[in-house]
Protein backbone atom coordinates (compact mmCIF):
# COMPACT_ATOMS: atom_id res chain seq x y z
CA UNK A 1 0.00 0.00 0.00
CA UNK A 2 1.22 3.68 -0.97
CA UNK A 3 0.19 6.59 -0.04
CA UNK A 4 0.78 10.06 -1.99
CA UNK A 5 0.28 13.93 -1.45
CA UNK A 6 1.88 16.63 -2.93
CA UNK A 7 2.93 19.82 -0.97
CA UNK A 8 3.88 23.27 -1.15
CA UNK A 9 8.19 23.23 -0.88
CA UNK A 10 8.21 26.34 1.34
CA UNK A 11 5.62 24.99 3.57
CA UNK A 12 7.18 21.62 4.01
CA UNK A 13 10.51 23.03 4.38
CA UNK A 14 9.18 25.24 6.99
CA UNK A 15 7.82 22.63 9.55
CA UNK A 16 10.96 20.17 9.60
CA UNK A 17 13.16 23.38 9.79
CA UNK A 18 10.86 24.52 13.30
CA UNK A 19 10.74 20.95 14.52
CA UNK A 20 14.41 19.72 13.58
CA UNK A 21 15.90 21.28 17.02
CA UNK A 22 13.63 18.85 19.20
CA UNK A 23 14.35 15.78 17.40
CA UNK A 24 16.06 13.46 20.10
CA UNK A 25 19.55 13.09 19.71
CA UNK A 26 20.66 11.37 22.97
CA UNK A 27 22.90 7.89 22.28
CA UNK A 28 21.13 4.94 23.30
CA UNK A 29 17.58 6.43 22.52
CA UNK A 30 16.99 5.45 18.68
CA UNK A 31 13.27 5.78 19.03
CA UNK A 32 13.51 9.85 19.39
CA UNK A 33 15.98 10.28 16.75
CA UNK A 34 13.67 10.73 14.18
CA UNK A 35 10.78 12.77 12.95
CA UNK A 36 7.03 11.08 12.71
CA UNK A 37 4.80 12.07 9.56
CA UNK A 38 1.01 11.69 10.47
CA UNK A 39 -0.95 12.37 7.00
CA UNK A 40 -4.30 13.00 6.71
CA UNK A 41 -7.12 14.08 3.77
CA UNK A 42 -6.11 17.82 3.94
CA UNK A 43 -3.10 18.21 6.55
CA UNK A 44 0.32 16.02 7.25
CA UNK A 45 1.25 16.87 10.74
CA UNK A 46 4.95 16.44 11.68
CA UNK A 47 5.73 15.64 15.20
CA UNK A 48 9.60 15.40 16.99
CA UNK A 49 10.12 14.89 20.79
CA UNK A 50 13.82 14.41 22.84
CA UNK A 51 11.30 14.48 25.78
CA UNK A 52 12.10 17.59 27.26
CA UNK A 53 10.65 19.73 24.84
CA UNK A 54 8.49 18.60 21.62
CA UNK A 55 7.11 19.86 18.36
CA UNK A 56 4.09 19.87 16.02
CA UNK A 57 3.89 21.30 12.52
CA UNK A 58 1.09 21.28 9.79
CA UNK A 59 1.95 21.50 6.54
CA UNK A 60 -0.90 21.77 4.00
CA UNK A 61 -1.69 18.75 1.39
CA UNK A 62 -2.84 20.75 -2.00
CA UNK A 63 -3.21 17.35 -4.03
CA UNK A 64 -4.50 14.27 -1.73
CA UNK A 65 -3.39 11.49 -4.06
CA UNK A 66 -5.04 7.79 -3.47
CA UNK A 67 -5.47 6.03 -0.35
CA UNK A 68 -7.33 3.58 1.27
CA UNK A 69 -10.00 4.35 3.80
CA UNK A 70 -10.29 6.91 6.21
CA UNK A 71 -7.29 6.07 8.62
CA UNK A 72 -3.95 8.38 8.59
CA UNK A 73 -0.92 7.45 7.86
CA UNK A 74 1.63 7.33 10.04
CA UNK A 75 5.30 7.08 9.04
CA UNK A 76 9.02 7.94 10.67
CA UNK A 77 11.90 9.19 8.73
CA UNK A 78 15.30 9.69 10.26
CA UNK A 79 16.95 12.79 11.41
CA UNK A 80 19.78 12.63 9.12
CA UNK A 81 17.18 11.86 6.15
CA UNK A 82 15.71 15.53 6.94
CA UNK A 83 18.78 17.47 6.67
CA UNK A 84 18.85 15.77 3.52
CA UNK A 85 15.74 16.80 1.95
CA UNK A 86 16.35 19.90 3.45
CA UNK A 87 19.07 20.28 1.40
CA UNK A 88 18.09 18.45 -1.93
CA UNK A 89 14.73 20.38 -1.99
CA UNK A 90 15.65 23.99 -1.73
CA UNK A 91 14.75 27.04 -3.47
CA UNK A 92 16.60 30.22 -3.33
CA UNK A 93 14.87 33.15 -2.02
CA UNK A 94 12.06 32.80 0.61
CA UNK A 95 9.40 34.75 -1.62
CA UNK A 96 9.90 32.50 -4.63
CA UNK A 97 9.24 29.23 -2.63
CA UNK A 98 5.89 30.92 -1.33
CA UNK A 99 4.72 30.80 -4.68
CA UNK A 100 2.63 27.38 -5.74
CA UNK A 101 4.57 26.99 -8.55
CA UNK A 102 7.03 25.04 -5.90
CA UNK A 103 5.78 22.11 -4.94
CA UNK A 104 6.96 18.42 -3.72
CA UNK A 105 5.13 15.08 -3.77
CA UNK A 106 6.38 12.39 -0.99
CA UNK A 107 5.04 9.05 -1.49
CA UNK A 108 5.43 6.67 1.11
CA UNK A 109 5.45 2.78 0.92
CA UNK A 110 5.99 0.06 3.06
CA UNK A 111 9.82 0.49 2.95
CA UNK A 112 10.84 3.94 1.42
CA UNK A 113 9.40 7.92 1.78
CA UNK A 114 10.38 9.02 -1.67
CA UNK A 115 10.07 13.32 -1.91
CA UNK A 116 10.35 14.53 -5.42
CA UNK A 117 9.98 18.02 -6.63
CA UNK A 118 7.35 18.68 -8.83
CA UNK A 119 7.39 21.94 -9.64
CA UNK A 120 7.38 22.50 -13.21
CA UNK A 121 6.65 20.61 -16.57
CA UNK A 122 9.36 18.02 -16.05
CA UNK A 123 10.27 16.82 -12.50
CA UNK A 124 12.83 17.75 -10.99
CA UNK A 125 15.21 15.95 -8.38
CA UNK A 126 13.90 13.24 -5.84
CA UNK A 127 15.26 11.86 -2.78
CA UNK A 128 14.21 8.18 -1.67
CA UNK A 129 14.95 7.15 1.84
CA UNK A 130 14.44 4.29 4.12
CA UNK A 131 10.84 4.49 5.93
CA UNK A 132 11.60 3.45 9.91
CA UNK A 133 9.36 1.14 11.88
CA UNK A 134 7.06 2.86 13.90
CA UNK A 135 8.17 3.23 17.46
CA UNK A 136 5.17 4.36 20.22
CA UNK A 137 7.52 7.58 21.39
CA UNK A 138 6.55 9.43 19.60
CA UNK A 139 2.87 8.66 19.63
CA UNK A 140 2.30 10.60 22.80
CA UNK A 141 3.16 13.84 21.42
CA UNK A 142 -0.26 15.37 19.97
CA UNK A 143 -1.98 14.17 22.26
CA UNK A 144 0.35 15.82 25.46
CA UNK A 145 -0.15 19.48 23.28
CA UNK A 146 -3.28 19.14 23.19
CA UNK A 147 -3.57 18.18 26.56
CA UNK A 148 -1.46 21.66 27.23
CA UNK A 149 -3.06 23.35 24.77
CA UNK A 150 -6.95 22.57 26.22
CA UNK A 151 -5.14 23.08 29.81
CA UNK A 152 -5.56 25.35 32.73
CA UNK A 153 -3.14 28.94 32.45
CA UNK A 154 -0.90 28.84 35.68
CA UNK A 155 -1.32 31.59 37.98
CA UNK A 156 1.04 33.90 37.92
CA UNK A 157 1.33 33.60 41.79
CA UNK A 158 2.36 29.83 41.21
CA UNK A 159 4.82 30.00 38.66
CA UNK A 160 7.01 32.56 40.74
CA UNK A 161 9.75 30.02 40.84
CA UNK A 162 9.22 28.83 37.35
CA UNK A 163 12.88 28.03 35.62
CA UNK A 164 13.59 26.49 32.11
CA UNK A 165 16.79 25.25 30.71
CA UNK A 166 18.64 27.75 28.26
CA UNK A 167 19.21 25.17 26.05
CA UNK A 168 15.67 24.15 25.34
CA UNK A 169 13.98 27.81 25.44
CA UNK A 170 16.83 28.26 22.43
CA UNK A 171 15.37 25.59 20.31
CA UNK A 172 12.44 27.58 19.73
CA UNK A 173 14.23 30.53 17.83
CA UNK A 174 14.10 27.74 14.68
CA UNK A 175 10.50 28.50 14.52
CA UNK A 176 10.45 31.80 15.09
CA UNK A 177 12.85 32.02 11.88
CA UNK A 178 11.11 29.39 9.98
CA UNK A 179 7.75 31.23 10.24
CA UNK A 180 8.95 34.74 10.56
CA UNK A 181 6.99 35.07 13.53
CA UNK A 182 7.06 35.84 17.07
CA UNK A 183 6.93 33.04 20.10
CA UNK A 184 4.05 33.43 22.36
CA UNK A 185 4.95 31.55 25.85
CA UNK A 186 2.20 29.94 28.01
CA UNK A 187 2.36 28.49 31.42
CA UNK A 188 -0.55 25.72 31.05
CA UNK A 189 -1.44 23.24 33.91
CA UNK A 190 -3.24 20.19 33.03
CA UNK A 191 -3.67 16.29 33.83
CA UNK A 192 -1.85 13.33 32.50
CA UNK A 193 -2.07 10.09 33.56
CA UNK A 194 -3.76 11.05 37.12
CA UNK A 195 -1.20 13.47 37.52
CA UNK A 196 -1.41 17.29 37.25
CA UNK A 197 1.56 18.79 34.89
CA UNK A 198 3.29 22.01 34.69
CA UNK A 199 4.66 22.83 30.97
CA UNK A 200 5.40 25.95 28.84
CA UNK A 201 3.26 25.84 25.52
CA UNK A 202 5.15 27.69 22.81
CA UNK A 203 3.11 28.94 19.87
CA UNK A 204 4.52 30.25 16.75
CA UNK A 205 2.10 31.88 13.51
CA UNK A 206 -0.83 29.27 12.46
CA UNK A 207 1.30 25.92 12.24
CA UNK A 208 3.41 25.26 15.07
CA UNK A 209 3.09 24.61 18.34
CA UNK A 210 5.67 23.30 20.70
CA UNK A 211 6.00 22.39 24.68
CA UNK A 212 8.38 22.91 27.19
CA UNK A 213 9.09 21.03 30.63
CA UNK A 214 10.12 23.75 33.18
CA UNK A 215 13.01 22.91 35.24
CA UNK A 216 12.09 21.35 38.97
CA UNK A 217 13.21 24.23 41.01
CA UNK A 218 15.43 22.99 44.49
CA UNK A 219 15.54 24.37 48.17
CA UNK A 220 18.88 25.36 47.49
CA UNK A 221 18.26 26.80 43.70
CA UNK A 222 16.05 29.28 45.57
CA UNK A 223 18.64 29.62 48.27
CA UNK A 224 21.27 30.85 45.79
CA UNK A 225 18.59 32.68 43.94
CA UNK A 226 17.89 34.65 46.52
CA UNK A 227 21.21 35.63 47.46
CA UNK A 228 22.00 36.42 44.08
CA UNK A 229 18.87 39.38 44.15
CA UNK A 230 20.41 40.51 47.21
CA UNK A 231 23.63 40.52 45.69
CA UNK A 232 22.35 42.96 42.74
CA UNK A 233 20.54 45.46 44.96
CA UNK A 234 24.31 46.16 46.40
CA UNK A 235 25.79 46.41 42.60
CA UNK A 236 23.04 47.85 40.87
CA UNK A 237 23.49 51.31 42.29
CA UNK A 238 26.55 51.65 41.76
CA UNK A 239 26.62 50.62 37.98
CA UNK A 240 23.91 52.78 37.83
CA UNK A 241 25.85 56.02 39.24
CA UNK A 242 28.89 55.03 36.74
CA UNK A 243 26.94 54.51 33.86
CA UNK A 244 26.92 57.06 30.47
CA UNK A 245 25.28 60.03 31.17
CA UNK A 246 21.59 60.40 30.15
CA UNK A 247 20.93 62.48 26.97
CA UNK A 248 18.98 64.96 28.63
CA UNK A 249 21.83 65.90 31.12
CA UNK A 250 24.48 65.64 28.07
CA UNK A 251 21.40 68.44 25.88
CA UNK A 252 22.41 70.59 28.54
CA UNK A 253 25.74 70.40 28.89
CA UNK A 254 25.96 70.68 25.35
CA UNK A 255 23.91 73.74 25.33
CA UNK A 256 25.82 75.53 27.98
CA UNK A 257 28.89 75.09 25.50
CA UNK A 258 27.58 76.49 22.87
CA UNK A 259 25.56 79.37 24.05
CA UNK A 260 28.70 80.26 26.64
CA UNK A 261 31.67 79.76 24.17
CA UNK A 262 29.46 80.95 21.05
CA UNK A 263 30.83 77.57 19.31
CA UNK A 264 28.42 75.26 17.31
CA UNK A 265 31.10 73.07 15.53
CA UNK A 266 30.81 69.62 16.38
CA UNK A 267 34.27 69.42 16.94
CA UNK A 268 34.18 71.39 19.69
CA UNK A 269 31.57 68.99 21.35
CA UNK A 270 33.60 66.34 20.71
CA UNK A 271 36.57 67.57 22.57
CA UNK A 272 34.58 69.05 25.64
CA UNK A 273 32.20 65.98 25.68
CA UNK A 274 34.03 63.24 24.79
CA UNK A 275 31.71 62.18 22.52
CA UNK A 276 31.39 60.76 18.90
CA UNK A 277 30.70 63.08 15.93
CA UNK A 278 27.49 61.46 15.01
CA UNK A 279 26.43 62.47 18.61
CA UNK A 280 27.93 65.77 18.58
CA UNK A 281 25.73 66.05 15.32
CA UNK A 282 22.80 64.63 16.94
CA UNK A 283 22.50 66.98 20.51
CA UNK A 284 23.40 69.95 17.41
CA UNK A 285 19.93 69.15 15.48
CA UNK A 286 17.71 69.24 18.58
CA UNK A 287 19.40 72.40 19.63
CA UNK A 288 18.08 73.28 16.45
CA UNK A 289 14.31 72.16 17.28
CA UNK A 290 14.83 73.49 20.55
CA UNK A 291 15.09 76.97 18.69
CA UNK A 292 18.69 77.31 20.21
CA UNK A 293 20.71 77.18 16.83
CA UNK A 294 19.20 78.00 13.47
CA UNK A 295 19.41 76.07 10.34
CA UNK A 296 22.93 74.26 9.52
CA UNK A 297 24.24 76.53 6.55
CA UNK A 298 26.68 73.51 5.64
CA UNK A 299 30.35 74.05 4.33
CA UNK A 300 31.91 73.67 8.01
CA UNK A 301 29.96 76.50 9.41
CA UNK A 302 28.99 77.22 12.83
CA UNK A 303 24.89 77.45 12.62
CA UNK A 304 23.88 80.87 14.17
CA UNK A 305 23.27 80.79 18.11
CA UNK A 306 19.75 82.12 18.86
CA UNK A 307 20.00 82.41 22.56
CA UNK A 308 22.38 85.39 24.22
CA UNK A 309 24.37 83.98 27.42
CA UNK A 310 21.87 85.59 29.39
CA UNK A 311 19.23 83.85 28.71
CA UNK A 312 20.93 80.49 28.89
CA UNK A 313 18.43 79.71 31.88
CA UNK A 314 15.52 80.41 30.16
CA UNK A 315 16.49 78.38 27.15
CA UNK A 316 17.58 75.49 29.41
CA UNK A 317 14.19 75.45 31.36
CA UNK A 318 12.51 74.88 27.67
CA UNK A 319 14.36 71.66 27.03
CA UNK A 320 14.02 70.14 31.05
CA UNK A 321 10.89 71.01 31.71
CA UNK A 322 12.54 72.38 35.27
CA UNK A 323 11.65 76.37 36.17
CA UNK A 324 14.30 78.78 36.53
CA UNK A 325 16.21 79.38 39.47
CA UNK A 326 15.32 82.81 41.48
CA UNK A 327 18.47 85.20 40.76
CA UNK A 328 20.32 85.35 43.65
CA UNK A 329 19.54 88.02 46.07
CA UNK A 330 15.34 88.38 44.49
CA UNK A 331 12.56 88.75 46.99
């Protein structure tokens, strides 16, 4: 028995780029290392698990070919065997593989899952590999999303010591690329196998959807944590006091310059400043909105100062927002 579908090139290429990161890849643990095809009448869903995190992609069938009955098909292809397809069936430039002119039938027997690309009048190259017994791990992945999916949203009050490993949040970013789209993040609690679960359910655009197992959080993982937010209330301060100074506070420094030394070269900013010429150039134009300078004239010239030295105060009040101090001496 065969079955056959054709699909579009982008779309395929899409899903086993955004699940390739979770495929298992741990020695000893065969059954992971390898990505399951479940094909329907009008989706093939593509499913990858290590066990710590796992992955589910739908790629759209445009031409169902024959089948028998109702049932889906279910077949595994190895890891290796998708960085091969993924680099047989290519097509340079992401717009021109959106179009339907690219397309790929995959017909799969009881021994091989043969992709070919049929995009034009004549067929192009095709890329037979060996179809893999079906293991059970994988099996359990739908149906875990979609117990995540149809799951409870954690408090935030109870995920306040919520941790993830680095490693695994990473293996999301393939999606994110893949789809050119942003990862949404849930926090879902829900029951498996009379036991209540905490995971993170990763969405990403219309066709993928991934999940996450949180890190178990210790006594003394909280111990150190602690300590460490104790340890950046002493630091913070300080890093704070001897960080760059805020562009407001440089505006009016910069202003002070000019109006006092009747200077509005750059140049001059950059020596008293310290500062870069694109910057110098920078607090220059909103002196110029600020109605301190006029218009550059260009050629190396210094734009014409607007504001006398004695009404420096008055000018800088206009920028801060802050009134102007009493003259010394006033009632």
């Amino acid at each position: 028995m065969t079955t056959e579908f054709v699909v579009g090139t982008a779309d395929l290429r899409r899903a086993l780029e955004a699940i390739r990161p979770h495929v298992g890849k741990v020695t000893g643990t065969p059954e992971y290392a390898r990505v399951r095809f479940i094909v329907g009448r009008e989706n093939a869903v593509l499913t990858a698990t290590d066990r710590f995190t796992a992955a589910l992609a739908i790629v759209s069938i445009w031409e169902p070919g024959p089948r028998d009955g109702e049932r889906s098909e279910v077949a595994e292809i190895l890891i290796s065997d998708v960085a091969k397809i993924l680099t047989i069936h290519n097509v340079a430039g992401r717009e021109s593989s959106d179009q339907p002119d690219y397309r790929l039938r995959i017909v799969i027997s009881d021994e091989h899952f043969v992709v070919t690309d049929v995009s034009g009048l004549i067929e192009g190259r095709s890329l037979r590999v060996p179809r893999l017994a079906t293991e059970d791990a994988l099996s359990s992945v739908p149906l875990l999303i979609d117990h995540a999916h149809s799951g409870q949203l954690a408090l935030l009050e109870d995920i306040t010591d919520l941790t993830v490993n680095g490693d695994h949040l990473a293996r999301f970013k393939a999606a994110a690329s893949a789809y050119n789209s942003t990862l949404t993040m849930e926090t879902r609690r829900y029951e498996h196998r009379k036991h209540t679960r905490l995971s993170v359910l990763v969405r990403c655009g219309e066709s993928f959807l991934g999940l996450m197992v949180p890190r178990p959080v210790l006594d003394e993982d909280r111990v150190a944590a602690k300590q460490h937010a104790e340890d950046w209330n002493e630091r913070l301060p300080a890093i704070v006091r001897s960080a760059p100074e805020a562009e407001a506070d440089l505006l009016g420094r910069a202003v002070k310059l000019v109006v006092t030394m009747r200077n509005s070269m750059p140049s001059m900013l950059q020596r008293r400043l310290i500062i870069g010429y694109a910057r110098a150039q920078g607090l220059l134009e909103k002196m110029t909105e600020h109605g301190i300078l006029g218009a550059d004239p260009g050629e190396g010239k210094n734009r014409p100062i607007l504001v006398r030295v004695d009404e420096l105060d008055e000018a800088l009040a206009r920028i801060t927002g802050e009134p102007v101090a009493a003259a010394s001496g006033s009632e």
